[in-house]
PDB file of N, CA and C in Angstrom:
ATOM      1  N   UNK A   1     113.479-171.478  34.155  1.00  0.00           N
ATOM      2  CA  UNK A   1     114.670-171.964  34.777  1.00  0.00           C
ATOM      3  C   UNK A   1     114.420-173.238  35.558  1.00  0.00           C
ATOM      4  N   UNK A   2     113.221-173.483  36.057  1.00  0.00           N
ATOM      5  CA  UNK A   2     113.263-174.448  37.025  1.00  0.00           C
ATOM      6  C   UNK A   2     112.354-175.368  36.489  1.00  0.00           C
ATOM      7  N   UNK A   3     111.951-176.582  36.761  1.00  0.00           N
ATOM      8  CA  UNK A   3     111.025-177.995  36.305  1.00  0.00           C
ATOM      9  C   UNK A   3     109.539-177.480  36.110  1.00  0.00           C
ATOM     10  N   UNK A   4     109.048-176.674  37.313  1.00  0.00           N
ATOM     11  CA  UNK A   4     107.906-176.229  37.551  1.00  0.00           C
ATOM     12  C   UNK A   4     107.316-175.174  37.271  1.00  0.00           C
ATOM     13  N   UNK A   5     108.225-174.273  36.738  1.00  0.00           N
ATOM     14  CA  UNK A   5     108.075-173.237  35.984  1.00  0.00           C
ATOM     15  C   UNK A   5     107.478-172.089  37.108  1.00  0.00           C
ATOM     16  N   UNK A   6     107.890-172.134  38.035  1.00  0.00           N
ATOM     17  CA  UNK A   6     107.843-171.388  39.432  1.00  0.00           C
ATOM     18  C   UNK A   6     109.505-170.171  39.274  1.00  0.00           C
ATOM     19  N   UNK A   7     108.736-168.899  39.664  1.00  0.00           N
ATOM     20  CA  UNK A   7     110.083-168.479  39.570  1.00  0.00           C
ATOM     21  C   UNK A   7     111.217-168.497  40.668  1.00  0.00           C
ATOM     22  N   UNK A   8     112.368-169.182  39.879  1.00  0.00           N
ATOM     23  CA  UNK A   8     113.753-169.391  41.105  1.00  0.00           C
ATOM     24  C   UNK A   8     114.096-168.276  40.464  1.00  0.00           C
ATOM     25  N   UNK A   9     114.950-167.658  41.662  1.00  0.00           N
ATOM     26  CA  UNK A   9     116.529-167.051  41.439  1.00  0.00           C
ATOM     27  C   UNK A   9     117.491-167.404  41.449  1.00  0.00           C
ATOM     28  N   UNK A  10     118.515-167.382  40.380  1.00  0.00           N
ATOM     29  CA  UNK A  10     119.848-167.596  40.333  1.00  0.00           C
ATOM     30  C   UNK A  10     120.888-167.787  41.079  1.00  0.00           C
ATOM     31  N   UNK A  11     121.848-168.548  42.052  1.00  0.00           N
ATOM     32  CA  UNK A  11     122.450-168.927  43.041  1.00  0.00           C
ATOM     33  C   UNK A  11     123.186-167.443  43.417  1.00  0.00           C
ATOM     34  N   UNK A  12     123.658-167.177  42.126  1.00  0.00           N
ATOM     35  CA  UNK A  12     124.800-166.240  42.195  1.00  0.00           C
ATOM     36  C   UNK A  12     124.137-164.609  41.738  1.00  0.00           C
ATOM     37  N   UNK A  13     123.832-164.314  40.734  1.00  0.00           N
ATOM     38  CA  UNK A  13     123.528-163.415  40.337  1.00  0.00           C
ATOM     39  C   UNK A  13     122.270-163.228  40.590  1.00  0.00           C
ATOM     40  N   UNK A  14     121.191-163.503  40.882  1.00  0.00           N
ATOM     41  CA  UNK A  14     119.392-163.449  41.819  1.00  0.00           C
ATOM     42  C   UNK A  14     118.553-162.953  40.573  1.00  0.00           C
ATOM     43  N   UNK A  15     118.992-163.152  38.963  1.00  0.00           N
ATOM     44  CA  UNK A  15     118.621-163.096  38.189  1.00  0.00           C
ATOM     45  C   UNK A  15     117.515-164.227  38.242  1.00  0.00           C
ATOM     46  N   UNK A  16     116.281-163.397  37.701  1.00  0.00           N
ATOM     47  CA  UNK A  16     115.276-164.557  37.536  1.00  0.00           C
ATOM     48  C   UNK A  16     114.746-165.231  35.927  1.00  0.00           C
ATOM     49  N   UNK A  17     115.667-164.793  35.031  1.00  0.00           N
ATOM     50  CA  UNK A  17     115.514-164.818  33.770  1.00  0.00           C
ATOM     51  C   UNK A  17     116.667-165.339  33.238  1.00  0.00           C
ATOM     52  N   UNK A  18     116.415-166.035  31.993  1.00  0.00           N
ATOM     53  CA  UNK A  18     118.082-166.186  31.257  1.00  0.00           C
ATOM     54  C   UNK A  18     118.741-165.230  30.544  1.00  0.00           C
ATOM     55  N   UNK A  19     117.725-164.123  30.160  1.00  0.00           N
ATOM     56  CA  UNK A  19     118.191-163.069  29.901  1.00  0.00           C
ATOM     57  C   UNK A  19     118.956-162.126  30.776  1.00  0.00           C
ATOM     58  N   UNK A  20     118.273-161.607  32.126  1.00  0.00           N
ATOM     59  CA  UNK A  20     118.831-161.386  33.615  1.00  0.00           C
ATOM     60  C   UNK A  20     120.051-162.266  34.159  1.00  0.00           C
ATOM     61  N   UNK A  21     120.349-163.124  34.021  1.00  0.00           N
ATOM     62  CA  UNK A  21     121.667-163.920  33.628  1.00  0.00           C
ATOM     63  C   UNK A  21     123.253-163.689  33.071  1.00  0.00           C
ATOM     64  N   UNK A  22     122.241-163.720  31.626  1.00  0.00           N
ATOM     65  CA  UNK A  22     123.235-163.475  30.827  1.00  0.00           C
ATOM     66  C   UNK A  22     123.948-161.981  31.142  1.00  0.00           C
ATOM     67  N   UNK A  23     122.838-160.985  31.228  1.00  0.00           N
ATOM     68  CA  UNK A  23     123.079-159.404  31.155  1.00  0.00           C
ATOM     69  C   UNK A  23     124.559-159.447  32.557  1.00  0.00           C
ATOM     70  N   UNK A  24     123.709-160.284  33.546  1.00  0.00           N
ATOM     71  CA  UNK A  24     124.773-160.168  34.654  1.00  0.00           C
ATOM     72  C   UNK A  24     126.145-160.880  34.128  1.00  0.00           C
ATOM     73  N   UNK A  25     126.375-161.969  33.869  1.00  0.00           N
ATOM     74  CA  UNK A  25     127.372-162.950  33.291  1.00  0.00           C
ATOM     75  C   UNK A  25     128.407-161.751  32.088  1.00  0.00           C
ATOM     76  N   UNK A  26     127.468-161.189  31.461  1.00  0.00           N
ATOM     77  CA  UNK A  26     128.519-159.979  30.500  1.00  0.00           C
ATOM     78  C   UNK A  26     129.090-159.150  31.333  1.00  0.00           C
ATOM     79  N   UNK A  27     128.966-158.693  32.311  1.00  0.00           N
ATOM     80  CA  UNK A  27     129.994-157.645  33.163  1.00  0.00           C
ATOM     81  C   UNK A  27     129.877-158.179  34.449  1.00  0.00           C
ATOM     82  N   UNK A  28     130.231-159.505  34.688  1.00  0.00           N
ATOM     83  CA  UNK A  28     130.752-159.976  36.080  1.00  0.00           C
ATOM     84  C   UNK A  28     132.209-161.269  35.894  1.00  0.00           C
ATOM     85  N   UNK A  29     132.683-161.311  36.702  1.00  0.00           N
ATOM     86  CA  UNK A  29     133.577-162.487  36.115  1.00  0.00           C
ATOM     87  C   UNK A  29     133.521-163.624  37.210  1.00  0.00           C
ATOM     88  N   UNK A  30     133.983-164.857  36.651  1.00  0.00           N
ATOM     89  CA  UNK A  30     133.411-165.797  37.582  1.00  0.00           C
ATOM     90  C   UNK A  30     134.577-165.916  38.434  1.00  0.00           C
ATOM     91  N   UNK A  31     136.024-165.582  38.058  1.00  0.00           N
ATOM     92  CA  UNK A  31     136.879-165.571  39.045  1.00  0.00           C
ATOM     93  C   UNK A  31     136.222-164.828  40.414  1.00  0.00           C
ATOM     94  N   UNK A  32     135.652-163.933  40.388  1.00  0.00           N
ATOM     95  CA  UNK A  32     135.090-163.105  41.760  1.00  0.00           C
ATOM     96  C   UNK A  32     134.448-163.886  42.475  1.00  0.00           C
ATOM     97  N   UNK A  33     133.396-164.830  42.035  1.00  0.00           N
ATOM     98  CA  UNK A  33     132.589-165.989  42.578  1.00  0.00           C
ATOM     99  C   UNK A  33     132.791-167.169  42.236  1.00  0.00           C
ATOM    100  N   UNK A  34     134.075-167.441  42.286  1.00  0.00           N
ATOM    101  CA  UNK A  34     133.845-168.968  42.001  1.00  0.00           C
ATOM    102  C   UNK A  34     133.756-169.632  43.903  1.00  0.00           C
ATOM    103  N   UNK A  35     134.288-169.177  45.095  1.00  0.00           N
ATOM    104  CA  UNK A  35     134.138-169.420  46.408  1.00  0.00           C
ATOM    105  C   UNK A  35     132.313-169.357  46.382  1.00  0.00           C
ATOM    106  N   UNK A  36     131.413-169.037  45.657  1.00  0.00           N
ATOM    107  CA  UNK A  36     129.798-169.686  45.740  1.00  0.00           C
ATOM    108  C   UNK A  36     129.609-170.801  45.000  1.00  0.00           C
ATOM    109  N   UNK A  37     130.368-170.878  44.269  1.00  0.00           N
ATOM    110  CA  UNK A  37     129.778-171.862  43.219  1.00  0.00           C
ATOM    111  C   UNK A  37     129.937-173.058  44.045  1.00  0.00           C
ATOM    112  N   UNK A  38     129.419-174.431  43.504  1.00  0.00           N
ATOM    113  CA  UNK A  38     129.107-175.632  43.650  1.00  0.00           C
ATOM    114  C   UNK A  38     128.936-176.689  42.703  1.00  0.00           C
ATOM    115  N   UNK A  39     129.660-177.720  43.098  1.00  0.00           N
ATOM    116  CA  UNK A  39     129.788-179.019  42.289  1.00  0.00           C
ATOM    117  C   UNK A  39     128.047-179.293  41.567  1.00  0.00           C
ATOM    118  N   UNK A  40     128.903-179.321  40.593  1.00  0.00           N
ATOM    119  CA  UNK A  40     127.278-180.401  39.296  1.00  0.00           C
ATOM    120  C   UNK A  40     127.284-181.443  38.594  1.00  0.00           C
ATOM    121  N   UNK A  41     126.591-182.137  38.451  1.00  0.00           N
ATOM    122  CA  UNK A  41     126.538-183.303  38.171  1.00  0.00           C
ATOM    123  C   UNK A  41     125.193-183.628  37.146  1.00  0.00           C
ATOM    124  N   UNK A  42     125.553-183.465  35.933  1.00  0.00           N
ATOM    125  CA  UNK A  42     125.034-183.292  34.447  1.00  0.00           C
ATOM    126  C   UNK A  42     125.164-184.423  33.376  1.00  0.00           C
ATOM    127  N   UNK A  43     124.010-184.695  32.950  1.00  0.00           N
ATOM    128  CA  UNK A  43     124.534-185.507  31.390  1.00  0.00           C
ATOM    129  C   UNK A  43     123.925-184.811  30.278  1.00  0.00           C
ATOM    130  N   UNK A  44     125.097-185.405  29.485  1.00  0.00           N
ATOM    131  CA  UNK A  44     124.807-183.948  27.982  1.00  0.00           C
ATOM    132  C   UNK A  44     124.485-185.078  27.407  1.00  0.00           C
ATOM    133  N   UNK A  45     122.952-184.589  26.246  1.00  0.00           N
ATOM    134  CA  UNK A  45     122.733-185.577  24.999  1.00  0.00           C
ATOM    135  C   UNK A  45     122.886-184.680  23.721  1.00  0.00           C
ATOM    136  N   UNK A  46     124.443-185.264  23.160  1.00  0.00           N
ATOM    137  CA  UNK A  46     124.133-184.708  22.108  1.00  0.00           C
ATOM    138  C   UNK A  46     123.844-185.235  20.890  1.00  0.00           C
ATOM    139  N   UNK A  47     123.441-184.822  19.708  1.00  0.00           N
ATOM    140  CA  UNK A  47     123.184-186.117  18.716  1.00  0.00           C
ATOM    141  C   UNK A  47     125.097-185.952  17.899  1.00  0.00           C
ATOM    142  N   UNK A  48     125.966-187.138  17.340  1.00  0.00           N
ATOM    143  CA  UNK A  48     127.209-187.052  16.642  1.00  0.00           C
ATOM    144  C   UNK A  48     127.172-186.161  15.543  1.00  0.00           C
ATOM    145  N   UNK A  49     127.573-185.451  15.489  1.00  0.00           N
ATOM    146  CA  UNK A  49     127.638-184.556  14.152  1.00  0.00           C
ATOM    147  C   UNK A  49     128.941-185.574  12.931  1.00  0.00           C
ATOM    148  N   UNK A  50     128.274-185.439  11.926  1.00  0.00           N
ATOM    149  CA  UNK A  50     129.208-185.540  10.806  1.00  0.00           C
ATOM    150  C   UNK A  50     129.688-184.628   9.967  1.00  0.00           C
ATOM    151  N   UNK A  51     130.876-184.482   9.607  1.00  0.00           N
ATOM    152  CA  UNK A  51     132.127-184.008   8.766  1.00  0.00           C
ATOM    153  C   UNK A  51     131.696-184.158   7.392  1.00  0.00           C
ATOM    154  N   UNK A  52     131.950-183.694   6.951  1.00  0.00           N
ATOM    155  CA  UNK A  52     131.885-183.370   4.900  1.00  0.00           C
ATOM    156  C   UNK A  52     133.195-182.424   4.729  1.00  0.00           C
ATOM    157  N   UNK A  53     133.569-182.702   3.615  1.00  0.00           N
ATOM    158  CA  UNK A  53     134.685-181.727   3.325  1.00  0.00           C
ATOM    159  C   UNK A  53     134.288-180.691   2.100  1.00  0.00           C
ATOM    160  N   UNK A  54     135.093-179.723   2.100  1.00  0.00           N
ATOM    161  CA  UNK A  54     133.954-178.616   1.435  1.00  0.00           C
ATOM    162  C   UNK A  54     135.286-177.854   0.567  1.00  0.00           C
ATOM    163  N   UNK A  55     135.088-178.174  -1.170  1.00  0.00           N
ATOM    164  CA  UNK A  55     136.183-176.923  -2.044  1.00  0.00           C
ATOM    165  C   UNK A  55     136.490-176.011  -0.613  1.00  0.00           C
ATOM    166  N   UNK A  56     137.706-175.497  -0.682  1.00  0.00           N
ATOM    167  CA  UNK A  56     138.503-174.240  -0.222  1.00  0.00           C
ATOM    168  C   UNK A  56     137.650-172.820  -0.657  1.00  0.00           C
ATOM    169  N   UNK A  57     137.125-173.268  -2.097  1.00  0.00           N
ATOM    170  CA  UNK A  57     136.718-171.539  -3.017  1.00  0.00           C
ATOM    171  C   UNK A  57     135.744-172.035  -2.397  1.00  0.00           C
ATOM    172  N   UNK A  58     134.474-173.086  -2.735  1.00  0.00           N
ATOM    173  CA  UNK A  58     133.313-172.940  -2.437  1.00  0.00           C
ATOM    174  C   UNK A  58     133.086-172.937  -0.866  1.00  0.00           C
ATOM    175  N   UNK A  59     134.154-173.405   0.467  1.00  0.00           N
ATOM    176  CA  UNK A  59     134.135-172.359   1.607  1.00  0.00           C
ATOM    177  C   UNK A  59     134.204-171.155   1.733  1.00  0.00           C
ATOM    178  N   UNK A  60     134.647-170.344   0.981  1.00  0.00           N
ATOM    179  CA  UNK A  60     135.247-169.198   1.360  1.00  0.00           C
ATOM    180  C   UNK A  60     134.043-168.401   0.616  1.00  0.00           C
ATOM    181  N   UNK A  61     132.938-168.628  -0.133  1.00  0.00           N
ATOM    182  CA  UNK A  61     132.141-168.384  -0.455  1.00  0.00           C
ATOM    183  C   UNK A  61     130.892-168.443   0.390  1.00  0.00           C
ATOM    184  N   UNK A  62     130.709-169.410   0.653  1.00  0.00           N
ATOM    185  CA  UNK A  62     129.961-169.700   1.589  1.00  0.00           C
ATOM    186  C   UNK A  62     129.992-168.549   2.839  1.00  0.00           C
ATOM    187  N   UNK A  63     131.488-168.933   3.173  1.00  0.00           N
ATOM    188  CA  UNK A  63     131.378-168.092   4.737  1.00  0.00           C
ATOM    189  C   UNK A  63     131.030-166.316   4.516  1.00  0.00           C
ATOM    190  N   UNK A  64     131.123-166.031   3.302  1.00  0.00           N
ATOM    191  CA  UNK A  64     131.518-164.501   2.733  1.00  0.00           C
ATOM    192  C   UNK A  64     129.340-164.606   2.903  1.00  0.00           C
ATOM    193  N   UNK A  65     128.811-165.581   2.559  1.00  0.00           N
ATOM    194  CA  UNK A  65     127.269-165.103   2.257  1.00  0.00           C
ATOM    195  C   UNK A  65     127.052-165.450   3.834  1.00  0.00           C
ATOM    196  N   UNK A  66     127.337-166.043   4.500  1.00  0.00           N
ATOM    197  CA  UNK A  66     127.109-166.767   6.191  1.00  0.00           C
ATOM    198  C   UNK A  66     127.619-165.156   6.933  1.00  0.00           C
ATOM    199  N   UNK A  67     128.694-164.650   6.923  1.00  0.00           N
ATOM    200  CA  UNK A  67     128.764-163.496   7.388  1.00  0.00           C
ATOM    201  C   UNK A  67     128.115-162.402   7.243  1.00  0.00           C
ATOM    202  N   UNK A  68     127.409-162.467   5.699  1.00  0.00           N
ATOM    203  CA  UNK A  68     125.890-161.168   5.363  1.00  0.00           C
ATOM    204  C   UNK A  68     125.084-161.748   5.779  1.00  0.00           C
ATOM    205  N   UNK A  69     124.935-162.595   6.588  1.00  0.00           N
ATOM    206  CA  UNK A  69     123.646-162.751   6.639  1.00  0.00           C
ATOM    207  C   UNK A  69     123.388-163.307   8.371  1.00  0.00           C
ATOM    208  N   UNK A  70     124.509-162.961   9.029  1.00  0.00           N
ATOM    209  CA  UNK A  70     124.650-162.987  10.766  1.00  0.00           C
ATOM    210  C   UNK A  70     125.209-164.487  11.136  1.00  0.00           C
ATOM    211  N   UNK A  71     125.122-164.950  10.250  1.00  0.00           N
ATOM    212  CA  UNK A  71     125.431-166.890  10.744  1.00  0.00           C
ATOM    213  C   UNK A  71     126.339-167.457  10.788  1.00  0.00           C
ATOM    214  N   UNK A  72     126.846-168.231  11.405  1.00  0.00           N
ATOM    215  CA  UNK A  72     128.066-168.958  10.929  1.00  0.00           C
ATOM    216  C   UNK A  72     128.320-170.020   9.465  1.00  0.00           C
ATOM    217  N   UNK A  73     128.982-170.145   9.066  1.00  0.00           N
ATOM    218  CA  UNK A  73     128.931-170.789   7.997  1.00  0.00           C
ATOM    219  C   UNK A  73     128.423-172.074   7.865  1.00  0.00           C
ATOM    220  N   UNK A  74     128.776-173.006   8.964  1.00  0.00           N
ATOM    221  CA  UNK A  74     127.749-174.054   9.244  1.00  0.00           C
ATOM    222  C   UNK A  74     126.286-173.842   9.229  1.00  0.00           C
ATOM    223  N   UNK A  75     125.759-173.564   9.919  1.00  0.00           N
ATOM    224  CA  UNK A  75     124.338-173.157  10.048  1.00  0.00           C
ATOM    225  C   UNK A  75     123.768-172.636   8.635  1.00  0.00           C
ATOM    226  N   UNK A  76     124.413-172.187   7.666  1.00  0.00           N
ATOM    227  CA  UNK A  76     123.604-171.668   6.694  1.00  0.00           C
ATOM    228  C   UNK A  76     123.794-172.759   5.727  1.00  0.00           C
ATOM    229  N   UNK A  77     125.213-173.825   5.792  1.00  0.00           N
ATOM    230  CA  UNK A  77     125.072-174.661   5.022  1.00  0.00           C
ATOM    231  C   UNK A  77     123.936-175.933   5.354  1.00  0.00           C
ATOM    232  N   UNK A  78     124.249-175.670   6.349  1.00  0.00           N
ATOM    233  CA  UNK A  78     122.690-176.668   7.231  1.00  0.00           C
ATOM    234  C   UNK A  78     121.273-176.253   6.714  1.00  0.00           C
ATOM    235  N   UNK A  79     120.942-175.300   6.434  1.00  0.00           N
ATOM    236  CA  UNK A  79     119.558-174.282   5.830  1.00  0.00           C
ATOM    237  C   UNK A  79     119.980-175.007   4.431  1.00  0.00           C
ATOM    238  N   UNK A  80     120.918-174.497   4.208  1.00  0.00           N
ATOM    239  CA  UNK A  80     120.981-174.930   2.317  1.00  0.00           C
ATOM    240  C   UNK A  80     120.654-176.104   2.126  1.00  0.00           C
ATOM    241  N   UNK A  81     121.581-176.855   2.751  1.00  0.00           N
ATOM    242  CA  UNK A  81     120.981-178.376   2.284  1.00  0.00           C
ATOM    243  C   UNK A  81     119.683-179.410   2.803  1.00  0.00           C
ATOM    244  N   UNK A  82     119.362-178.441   3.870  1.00  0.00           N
ATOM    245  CA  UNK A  82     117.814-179.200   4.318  1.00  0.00           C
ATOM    246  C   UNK A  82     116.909-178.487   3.169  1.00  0.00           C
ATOM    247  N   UNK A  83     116.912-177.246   2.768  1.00  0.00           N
ATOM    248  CA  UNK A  83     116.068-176.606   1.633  1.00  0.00           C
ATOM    249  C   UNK A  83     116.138-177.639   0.332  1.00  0.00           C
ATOM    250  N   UNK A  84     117.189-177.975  -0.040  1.00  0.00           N
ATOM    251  CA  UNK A  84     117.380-178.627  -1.506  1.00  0.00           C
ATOM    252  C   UNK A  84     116.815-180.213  -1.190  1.00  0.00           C
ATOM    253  N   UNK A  85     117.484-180.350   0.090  1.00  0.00           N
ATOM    254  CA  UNK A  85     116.624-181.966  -0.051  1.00  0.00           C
ATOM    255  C   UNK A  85     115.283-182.107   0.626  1.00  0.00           C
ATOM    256  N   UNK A  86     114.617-180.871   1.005  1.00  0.00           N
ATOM    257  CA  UNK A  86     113.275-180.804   1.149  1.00  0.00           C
ATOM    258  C   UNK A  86     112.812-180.576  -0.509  1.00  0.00           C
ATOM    259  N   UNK A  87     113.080-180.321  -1.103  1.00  0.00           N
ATOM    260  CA  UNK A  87     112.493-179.605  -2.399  1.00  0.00           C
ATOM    261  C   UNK A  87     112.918-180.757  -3.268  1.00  0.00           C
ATOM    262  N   UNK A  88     113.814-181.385  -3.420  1.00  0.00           N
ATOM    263  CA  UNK A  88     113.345-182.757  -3.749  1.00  0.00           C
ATOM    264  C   UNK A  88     112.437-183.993  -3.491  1.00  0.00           C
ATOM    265  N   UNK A  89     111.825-183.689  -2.681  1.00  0.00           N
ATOM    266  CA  UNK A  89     110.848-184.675  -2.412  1.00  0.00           C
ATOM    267  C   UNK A  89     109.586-184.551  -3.089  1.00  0.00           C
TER     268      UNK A  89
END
């Protein structure tokens, strides 16, 4: 959790884990604590994602093998096509 890898506790929940966190975050609501919380001041890097458009059938296919297999349908088309254009090289 922290830079130094020293263990902090959590402002709110005294969880010292992100797991201990989360567990708390699933059966607490933040309406109850939002009077602890405190202003943050963050920058997000994300890399731009790009768009492809995808057949209707060959989505609906996709998402049908992405759902056996726990994933979202993105993510497995992401596996698919880094596999094929690794294997072309």
């Amino acid at each position: 959790m922290s830079e130094n890898r020293k263990t902090k506790l959590s402002s709110i929940s005294r969880a010292a884990t992100l797991e201990q966190i989360g567990e708390f975050w699933d059966t607490h609501s933040l309406d109850d604590h939002w009077g602890e919380t405190r202003e943050a001041d963050f920058t997000v890097r994300a890399l731009q994602r790009r768009r492809i458009t995808v057949d209707p059938i060959l989505y609906q296919e996709l998402e049908a093998e992405a759902n056996i297999r726990g994933v979202v349908p993105e993510t497995l088309a992401n596996l698919w096509l880094a596999e094929k254009l690794h294997a072309s090289k």
